[in-house]
PDB file of N, CA and C in Angstrom:
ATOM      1  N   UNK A   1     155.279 115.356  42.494  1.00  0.00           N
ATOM      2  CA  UNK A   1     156.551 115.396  41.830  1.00  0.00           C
ATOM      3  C   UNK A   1     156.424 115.098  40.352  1.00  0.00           C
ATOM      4  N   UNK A   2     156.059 114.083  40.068  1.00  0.00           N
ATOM      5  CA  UNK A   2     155.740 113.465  38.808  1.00  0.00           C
ATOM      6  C   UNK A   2     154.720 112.632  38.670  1.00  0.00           C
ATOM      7  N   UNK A   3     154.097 112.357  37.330  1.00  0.00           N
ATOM      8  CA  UNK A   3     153.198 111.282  37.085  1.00  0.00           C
ATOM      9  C   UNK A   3     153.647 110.348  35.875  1.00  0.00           C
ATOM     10  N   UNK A   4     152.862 109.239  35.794  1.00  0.00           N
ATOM     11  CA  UNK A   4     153.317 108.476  34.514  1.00  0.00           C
ATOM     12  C   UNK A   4     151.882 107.317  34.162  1.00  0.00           C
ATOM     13  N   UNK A   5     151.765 107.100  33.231  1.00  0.00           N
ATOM     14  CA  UNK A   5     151.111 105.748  32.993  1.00  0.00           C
ATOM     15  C   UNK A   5     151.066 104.433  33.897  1.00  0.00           C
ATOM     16  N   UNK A   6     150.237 103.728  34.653  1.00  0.00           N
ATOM     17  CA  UNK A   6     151.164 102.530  35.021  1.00  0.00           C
ATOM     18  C   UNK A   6     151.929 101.773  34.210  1.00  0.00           C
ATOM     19  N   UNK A   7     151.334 101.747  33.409  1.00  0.00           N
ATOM     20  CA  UNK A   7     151.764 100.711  32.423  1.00  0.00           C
ATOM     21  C   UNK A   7     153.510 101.168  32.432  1.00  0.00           C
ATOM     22  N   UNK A   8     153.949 102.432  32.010  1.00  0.00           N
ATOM     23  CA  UNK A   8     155.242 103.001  31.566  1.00  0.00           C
ATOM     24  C   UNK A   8     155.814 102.571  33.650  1.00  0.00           C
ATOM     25  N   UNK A   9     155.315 103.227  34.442  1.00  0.00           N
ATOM     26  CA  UNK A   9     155.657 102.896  35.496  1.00  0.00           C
ATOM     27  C   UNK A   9     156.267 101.088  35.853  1.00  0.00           C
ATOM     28  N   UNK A  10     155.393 100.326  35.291  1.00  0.00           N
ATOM     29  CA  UNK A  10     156.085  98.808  35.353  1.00  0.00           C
ATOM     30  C   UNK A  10     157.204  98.812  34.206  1.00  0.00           C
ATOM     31  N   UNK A  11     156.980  99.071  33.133  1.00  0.00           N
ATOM     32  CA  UNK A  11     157.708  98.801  31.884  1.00  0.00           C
ATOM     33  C   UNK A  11     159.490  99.641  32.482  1.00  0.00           C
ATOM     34  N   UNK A  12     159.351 101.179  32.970  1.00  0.00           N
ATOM     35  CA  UNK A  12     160.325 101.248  33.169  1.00  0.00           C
ATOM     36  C   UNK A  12     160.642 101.498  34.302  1.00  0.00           C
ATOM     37  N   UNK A  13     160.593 100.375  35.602  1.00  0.00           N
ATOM     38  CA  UNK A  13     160.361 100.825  36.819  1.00  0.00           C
ATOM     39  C   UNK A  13     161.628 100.891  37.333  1.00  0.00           C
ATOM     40  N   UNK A  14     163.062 100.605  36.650  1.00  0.00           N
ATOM     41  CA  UNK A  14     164.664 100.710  37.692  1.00  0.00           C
ATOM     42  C   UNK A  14     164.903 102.204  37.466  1.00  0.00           C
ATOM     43  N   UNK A  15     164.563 102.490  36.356  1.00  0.00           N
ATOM     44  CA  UNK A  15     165.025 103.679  35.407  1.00  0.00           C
ATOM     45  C   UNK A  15     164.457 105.260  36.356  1.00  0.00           C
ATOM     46  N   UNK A  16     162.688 104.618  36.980  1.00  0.00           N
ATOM     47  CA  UNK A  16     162.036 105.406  37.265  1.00  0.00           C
ATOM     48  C   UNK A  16     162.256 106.123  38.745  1.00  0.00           C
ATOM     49  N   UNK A  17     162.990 104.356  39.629  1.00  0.00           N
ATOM     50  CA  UNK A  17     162.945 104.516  40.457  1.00  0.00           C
ATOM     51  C   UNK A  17     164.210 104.906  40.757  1.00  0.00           C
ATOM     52  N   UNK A  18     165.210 104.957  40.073  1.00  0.00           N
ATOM     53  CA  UNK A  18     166.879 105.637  39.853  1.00  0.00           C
ATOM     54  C   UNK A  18     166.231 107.269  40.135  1.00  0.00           C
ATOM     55  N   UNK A  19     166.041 107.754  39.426  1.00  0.00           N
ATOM     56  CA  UNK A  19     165.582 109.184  38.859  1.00  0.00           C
ATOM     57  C   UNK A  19     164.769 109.897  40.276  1.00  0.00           C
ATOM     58  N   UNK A  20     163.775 109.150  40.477  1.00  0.00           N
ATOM     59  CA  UNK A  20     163.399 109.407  41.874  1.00  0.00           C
ATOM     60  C   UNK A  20     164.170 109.759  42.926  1.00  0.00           C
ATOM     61  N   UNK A  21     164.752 108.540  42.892  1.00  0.00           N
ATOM     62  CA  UNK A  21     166.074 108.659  44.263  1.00  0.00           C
ATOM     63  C   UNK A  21     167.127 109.697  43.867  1.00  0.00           C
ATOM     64  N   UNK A  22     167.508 110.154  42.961  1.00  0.00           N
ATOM     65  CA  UNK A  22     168.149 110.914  42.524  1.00  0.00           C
ATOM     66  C   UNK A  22     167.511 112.832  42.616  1.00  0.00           C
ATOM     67  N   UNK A  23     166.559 112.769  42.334  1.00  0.00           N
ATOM     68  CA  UNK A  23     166.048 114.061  42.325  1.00  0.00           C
ATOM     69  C   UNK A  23     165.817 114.177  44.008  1.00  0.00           C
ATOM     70  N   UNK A  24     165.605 113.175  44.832  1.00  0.00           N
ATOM     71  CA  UNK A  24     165.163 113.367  46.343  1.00  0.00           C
ATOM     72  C   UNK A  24     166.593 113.498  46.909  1.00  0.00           C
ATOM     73  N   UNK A  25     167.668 113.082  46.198  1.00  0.00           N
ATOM     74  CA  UNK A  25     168.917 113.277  46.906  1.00  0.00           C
ATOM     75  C   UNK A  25     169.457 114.916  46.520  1.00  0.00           C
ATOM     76  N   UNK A  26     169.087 115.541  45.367  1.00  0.00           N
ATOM     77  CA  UNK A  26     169.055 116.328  45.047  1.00  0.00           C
ATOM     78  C   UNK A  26     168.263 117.919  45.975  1.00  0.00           C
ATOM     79  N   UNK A  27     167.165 117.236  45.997  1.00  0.00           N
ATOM     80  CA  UNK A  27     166.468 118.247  47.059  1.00  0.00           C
ATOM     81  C   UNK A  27     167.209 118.007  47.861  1.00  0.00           C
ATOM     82  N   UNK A  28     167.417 117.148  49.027  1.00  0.00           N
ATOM     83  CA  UNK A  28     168.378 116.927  49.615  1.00  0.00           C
ATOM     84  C   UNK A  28     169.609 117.627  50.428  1.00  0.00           C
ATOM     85  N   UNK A  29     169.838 118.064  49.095  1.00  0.00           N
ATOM     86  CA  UNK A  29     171.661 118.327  49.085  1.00  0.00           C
ATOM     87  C   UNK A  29     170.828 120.161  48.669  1.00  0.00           C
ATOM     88  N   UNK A  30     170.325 120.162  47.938  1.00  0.00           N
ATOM     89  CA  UNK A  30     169.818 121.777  47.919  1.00  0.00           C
ATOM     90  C   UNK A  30     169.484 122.210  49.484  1.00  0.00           C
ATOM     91  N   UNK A  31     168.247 121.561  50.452  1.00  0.00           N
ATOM     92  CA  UNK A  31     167.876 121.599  51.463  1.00  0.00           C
ATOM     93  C   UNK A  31     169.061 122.168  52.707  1.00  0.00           C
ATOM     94  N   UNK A  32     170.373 121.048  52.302  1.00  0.00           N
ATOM     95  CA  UNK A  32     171.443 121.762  53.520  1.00  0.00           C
ATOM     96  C   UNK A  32     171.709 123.149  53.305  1.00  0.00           C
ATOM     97  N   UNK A  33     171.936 123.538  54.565  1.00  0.00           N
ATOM     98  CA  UNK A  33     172.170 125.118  54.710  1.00  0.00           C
ATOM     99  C   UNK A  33     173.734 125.387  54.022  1.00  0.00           C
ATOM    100  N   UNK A  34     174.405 124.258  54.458  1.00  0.00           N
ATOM    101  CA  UNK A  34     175.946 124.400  53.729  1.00  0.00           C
ATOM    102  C   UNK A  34     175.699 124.642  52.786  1.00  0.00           C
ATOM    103  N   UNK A  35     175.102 123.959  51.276  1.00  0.00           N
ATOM    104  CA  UNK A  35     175.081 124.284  50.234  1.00  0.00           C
ATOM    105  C   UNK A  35     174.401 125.682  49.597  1.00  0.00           C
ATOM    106  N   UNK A  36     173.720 126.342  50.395  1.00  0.00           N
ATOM    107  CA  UNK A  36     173.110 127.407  49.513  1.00  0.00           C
ATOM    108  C   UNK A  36     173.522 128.231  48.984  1.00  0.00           C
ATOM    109  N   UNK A  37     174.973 128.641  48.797  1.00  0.00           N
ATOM    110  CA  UNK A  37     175.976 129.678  47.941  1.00  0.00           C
ATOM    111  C   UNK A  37     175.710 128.557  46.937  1.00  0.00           C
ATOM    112  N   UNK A  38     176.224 127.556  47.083  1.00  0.00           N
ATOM    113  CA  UNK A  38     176.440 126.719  45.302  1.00  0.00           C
ATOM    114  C   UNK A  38     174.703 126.668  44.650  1.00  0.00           C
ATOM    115  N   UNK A  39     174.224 126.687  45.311  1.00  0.00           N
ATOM    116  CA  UNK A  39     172.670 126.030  44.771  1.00  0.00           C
ATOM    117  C   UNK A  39     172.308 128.038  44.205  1.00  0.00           C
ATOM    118  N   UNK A  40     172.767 128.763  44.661  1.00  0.00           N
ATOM    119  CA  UNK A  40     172.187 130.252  44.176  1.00  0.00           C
ATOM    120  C   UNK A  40     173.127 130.917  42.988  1.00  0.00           C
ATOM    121  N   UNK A  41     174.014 130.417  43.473  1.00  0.00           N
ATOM    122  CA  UNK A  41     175.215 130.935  42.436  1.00  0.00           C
ATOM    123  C   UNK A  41     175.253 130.506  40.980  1.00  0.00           C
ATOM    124  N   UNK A  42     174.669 129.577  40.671  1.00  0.00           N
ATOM    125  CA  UNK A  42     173.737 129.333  39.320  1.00  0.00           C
ATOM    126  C   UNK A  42     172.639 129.828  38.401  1.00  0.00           C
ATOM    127  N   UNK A  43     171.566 130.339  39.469  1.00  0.00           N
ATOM    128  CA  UNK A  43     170.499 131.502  39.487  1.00  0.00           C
ATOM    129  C   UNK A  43     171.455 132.483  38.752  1.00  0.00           C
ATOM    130  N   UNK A  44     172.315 132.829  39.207  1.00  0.00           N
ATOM    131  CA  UNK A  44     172.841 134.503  39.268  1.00  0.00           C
ATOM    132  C   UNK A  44     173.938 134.217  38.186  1.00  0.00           C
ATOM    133  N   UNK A  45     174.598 133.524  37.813  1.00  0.00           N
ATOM    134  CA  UNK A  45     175.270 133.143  36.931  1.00  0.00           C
ATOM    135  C   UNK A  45     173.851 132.962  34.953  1.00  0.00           C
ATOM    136  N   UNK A  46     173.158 132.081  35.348  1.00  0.00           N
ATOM    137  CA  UNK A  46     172.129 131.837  33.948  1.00  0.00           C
ATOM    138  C   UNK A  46     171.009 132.510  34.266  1.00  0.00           C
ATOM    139  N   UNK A  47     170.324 133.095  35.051  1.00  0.00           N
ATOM    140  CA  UNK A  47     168.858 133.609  34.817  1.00  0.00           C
ATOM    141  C   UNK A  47     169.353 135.119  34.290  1.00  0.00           C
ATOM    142  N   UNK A  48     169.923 135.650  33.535  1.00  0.00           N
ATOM    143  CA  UNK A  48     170.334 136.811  33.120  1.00  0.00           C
ATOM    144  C   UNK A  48     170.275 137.900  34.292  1.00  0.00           C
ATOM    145  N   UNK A  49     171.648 137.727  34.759  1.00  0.00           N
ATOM    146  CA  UNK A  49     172.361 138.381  36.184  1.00  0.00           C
ATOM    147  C   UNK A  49     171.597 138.798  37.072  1.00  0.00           C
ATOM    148  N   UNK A  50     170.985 137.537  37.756  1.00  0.00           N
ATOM    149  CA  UNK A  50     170.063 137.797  38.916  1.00  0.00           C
ATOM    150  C   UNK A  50     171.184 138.201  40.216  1.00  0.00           C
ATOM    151  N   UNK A  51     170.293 139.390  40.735  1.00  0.00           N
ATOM    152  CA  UNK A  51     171.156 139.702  41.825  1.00  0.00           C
ATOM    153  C   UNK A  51     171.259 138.889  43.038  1.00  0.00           C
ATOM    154  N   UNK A  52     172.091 138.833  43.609  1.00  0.00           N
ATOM    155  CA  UNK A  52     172.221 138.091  44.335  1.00  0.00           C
ATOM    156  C   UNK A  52     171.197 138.077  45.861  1.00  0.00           C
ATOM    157  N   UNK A  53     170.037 139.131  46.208  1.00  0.00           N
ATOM    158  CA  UNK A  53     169.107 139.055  47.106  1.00  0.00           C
ATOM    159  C   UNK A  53     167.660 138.313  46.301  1.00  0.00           C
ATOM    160  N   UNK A  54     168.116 138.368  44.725  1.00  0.00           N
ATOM    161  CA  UNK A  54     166.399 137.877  44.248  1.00  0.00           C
ATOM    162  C   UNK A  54     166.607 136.084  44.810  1.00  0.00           C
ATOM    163  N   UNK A  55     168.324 135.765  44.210  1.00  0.00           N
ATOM    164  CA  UNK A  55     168.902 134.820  44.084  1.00  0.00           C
ATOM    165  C   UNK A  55     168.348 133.888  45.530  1.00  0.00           C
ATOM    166  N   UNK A  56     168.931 134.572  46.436  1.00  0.00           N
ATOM    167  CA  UNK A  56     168.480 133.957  48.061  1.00  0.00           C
ATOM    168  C   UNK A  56     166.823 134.419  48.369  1.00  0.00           C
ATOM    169  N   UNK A  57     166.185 135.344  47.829  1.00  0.00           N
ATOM    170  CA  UNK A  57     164.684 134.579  47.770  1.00  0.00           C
ATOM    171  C   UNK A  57     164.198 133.567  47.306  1.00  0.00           C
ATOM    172  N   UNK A  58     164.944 133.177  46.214  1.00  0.00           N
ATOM    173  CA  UNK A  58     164.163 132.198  45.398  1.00  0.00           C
ATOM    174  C   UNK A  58     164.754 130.904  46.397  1.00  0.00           C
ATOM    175  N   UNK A  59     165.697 131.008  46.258  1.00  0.00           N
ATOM    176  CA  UNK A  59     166.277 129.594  47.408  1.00  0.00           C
ATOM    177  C   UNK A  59     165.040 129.365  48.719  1.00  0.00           C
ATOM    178  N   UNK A  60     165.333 130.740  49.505  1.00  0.00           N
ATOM    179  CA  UNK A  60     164.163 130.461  50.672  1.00  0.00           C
ATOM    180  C   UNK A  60     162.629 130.440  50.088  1.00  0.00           C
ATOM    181  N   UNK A  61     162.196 130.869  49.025  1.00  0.00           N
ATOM    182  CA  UNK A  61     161.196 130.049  48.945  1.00  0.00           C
ATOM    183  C   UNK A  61     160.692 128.973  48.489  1.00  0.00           C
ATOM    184  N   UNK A  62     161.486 128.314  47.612  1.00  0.00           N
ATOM    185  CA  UNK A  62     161.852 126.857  47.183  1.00  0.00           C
ATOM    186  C   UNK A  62     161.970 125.960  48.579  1.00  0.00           C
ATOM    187  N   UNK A  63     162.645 126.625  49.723  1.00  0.00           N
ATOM    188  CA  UNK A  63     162.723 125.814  50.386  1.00  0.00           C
ATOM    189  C   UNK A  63     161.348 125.877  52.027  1.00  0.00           C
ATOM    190  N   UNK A  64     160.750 126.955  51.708  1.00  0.00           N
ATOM    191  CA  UNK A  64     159.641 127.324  52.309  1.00  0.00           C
ATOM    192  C   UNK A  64     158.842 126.413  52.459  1.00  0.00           C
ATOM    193  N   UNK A  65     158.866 126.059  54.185  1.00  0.00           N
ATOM    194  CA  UNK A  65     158.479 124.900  55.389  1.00  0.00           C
ATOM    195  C   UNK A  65     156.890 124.648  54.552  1.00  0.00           C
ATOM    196  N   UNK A  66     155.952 125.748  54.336  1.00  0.00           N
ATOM    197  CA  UNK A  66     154.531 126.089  54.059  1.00  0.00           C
ATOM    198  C   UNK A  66     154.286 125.625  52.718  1.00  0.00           C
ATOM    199  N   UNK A  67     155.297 126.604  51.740  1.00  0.00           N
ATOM    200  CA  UNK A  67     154.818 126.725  50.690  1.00  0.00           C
ATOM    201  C   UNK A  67     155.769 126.239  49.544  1.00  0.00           C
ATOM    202  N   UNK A  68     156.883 125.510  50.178  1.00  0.00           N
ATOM    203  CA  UNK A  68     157.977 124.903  49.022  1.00  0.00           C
ATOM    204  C   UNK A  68     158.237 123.795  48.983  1.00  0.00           C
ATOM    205  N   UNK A  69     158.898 123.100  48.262  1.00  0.00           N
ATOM    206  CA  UNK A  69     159.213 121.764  47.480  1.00  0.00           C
ATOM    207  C   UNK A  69     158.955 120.935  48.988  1.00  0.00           C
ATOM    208  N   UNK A  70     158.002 119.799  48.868  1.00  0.00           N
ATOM    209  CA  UNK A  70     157.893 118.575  49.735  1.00  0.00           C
ATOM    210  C   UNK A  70     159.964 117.903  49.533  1.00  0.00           C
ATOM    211  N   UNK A  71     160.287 117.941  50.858  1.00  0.00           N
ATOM    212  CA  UNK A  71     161.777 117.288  50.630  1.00  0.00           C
ATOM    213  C   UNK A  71     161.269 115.798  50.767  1.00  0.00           C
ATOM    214  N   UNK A  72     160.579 115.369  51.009  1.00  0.00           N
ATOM    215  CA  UNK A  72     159.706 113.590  51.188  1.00  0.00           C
ATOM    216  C   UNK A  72     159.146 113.516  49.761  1.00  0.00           C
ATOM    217  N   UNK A  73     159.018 114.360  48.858  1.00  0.00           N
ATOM    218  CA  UNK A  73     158.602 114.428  47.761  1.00  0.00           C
ATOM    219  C   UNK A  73     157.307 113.574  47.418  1.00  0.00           C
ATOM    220  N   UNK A  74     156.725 114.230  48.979  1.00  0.00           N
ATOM    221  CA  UNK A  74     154.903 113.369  48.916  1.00  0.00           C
ATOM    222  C   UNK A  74     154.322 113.935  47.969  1.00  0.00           C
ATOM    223  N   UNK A  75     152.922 113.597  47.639  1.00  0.00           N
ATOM    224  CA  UNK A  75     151.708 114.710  46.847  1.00  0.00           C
ATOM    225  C   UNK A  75     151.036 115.177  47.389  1.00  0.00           C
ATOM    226  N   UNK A  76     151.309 116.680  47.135  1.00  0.00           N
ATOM    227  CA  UNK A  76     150.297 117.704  47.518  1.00  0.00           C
ATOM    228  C   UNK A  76     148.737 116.995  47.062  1.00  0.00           C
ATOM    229  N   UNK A  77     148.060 116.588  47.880  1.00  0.00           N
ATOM    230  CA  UNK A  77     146.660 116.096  47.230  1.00  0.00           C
ATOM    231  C   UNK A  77     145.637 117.340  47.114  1.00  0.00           C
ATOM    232  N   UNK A  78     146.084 118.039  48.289  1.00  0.00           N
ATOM    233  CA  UNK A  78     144.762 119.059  47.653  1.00  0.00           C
ATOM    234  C   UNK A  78     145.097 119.889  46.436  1.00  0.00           C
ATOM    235  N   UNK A  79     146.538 120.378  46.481  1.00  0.00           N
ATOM    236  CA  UNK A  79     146.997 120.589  44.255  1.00  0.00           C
ATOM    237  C   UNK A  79     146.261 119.509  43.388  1.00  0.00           C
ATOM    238  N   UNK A  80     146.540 118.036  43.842  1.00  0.00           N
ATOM    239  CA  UNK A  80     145.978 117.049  42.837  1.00  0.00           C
ATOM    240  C   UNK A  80     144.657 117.476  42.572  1.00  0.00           C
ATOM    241  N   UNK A  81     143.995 117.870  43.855  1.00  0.00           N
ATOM    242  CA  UNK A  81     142.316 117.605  43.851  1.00  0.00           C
ATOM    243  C   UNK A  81     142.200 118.905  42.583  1.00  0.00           C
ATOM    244  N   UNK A  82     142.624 119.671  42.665  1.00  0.00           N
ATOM    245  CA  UNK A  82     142.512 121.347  41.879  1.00  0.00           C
ATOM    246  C   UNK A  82     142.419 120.718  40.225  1.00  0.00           C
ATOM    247  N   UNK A  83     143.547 119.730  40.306  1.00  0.00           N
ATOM    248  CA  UNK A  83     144.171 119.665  39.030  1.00  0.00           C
ATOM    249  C   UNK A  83     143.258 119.020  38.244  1.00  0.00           C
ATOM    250  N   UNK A  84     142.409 117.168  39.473  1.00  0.00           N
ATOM    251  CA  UNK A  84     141.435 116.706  38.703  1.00  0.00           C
ATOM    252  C   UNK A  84     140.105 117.865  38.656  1.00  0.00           C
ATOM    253  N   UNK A  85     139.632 118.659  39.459  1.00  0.00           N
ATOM    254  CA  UNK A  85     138.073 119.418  39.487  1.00  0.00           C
ATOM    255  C   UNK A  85     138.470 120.089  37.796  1.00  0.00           C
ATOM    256  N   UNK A  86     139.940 121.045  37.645  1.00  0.00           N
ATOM    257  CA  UNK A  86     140.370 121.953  36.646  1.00  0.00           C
ATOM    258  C   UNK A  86     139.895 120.879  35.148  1.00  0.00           C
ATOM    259  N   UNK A  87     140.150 119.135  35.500  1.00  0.00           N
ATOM    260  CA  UNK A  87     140.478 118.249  34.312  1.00  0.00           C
ATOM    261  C   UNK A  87     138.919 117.681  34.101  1.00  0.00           C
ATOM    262  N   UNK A  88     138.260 118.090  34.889  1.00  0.00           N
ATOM    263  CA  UNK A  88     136.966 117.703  34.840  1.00  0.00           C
ATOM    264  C   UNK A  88     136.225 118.782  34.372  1.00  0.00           C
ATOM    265  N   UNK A  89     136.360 120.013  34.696  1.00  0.00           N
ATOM    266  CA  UNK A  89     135.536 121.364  34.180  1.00  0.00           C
ATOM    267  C   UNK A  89     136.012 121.635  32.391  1.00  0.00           C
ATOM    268  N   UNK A  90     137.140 121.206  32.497  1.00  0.00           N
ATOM    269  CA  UNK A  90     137.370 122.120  30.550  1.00  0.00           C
ATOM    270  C   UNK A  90     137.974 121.265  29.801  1.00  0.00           C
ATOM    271  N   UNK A  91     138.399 119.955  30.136  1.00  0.00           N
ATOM    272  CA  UNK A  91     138.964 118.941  29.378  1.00  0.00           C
ATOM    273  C   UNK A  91     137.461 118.260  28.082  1.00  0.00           C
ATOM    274  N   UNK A  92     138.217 117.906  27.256  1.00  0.00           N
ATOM    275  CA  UNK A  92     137.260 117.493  25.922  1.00  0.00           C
ATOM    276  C   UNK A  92     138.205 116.212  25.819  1.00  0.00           C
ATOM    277  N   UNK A  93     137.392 115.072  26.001  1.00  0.00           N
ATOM    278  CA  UNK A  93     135.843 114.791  26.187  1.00  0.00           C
ATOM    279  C   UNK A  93     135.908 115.064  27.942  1.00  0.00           C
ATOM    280  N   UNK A  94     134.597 115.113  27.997  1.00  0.00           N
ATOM    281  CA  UNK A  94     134.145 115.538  29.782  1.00  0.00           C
ATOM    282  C   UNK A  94     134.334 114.079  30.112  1.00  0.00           C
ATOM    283  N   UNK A  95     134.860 114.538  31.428  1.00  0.00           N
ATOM    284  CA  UNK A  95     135.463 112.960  32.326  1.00  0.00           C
ATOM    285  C   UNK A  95     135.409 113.545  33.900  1.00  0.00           C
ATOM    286  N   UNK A  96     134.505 112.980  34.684  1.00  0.00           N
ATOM    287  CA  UNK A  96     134.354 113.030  35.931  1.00  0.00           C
ATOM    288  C   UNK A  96     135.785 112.775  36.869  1.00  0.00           C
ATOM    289  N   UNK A  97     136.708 112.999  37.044  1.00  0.00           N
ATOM    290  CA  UNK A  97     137.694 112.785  37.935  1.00  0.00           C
ATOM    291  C   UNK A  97     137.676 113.175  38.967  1.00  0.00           C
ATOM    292  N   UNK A  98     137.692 112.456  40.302  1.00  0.00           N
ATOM    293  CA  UNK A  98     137.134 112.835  41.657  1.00  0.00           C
ATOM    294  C   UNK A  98     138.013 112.362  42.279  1.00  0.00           C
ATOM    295  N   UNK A  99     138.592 110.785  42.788  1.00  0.00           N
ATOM    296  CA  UNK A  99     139.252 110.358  43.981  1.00  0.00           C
ATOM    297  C   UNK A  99     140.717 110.860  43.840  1.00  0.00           C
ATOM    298  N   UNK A 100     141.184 111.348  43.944  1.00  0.00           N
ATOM    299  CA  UNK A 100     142.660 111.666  44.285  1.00  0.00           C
ATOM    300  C   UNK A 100     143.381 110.420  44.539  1.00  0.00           C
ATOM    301  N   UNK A 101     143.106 109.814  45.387  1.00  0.00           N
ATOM    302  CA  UNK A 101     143.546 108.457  45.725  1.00  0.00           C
ATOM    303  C   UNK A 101     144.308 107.189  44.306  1.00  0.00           C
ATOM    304  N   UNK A 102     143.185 107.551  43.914  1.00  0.00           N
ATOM    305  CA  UNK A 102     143.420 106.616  42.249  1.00  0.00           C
ATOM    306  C   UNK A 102     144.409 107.065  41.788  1.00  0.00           C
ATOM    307  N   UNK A 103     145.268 108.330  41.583  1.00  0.00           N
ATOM    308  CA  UNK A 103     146.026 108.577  40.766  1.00  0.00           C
ATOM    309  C   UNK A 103     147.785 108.628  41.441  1.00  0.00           C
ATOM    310  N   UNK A 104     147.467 108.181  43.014  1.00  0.00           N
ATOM    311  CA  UNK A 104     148.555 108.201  43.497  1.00  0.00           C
ATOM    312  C   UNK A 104     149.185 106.727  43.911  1.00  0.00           C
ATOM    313  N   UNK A 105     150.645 106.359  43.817  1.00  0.00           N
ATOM    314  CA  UNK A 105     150.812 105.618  43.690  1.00  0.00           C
ATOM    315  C   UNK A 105     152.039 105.491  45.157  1.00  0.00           C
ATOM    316  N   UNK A 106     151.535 105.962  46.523  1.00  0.00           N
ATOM    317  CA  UNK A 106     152.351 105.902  47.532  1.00  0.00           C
ATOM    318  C   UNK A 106     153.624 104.608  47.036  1.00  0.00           C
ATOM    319  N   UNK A 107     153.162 103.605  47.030  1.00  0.00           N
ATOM    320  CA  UNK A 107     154.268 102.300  47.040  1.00  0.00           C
ATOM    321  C   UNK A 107     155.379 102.794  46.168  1.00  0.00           C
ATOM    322  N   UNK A 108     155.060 103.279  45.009  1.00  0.00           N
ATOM    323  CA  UNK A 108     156.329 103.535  44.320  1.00  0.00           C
ATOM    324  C   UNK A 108     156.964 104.649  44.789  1.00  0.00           C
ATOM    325  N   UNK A 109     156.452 105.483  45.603  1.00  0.00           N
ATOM    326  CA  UNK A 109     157.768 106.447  45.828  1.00  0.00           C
ATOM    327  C   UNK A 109     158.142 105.811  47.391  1.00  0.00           C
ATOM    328  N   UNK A 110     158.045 104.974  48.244  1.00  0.00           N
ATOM    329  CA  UNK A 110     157.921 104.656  49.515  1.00  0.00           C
ATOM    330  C   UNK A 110     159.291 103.375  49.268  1.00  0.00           C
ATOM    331  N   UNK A 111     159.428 102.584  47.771  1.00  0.00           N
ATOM    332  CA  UNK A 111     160.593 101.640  47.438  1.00  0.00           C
ATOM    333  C   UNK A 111     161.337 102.732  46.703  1.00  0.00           C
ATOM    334  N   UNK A 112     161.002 103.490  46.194  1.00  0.00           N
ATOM    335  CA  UNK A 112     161.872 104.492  46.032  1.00  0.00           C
ATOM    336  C   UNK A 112     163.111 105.018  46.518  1.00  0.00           C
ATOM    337  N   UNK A 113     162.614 105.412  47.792  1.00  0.00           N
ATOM    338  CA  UNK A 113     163.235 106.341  49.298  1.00  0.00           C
ATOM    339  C   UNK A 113     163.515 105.363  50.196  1.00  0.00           C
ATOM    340  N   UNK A 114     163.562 103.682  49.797  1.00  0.00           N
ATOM    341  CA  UNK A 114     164.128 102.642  50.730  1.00  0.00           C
ATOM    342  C   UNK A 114     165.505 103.212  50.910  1.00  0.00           C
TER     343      UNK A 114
END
């Protein structure tokens, strides 16, 4: 979903953890089937007059079981793993980044979603 510094993570942790809960209530409320006229009808209104079948693809694949938005708003770790091998191959200065683990911070999204 997101990343941050720890440091910024303690410094602004009500702020962080507001925003969290907020974007997961958000998926949320996108996720119900009731809402998907309001959640598309925006698409088709600002993406310069998307029709209304691109409109309900993009919804079902946003919301795609396989391949769309975590509604638990866990981390994809094997994306992470891509992201550190990608930050390790072409980043200046060269920096070995390997554990996935290190960069995730389960507890804060777990008081998050209390």
């Amino acid at each position: 979903m997101a990343w941050g510094r720890r440091g910024a993570l303690k410094e602004k942790n009500a702020v962080l953890l507001s925003f969290t809960r907020s974007f997961h209530a958000g998926v949320q409320w996108i996720a119900d089937p009731s809402n998907k006229e309001k959640a598309t009808t925006p698409l088709m209104e600002k993406v310069n007059g998307m029709p209304r079948p691109a409109a309900e693809k993009a919804y079902e694949r946003l919301l795609d079981p396989a391949d769309g938005i975590y509604r638990d708003l866990r981390i994809d770790r094997a994306g992470l793993k891509t992201v550190l091998d990608l930050r390790t191959k072409y980043a200046v200065p060269r920096k070995e980044l390997m554990n996935v683990e290190r960069y995730i911070d389960a507890g804060f999204l777990d008081a998050a979603l209390r």
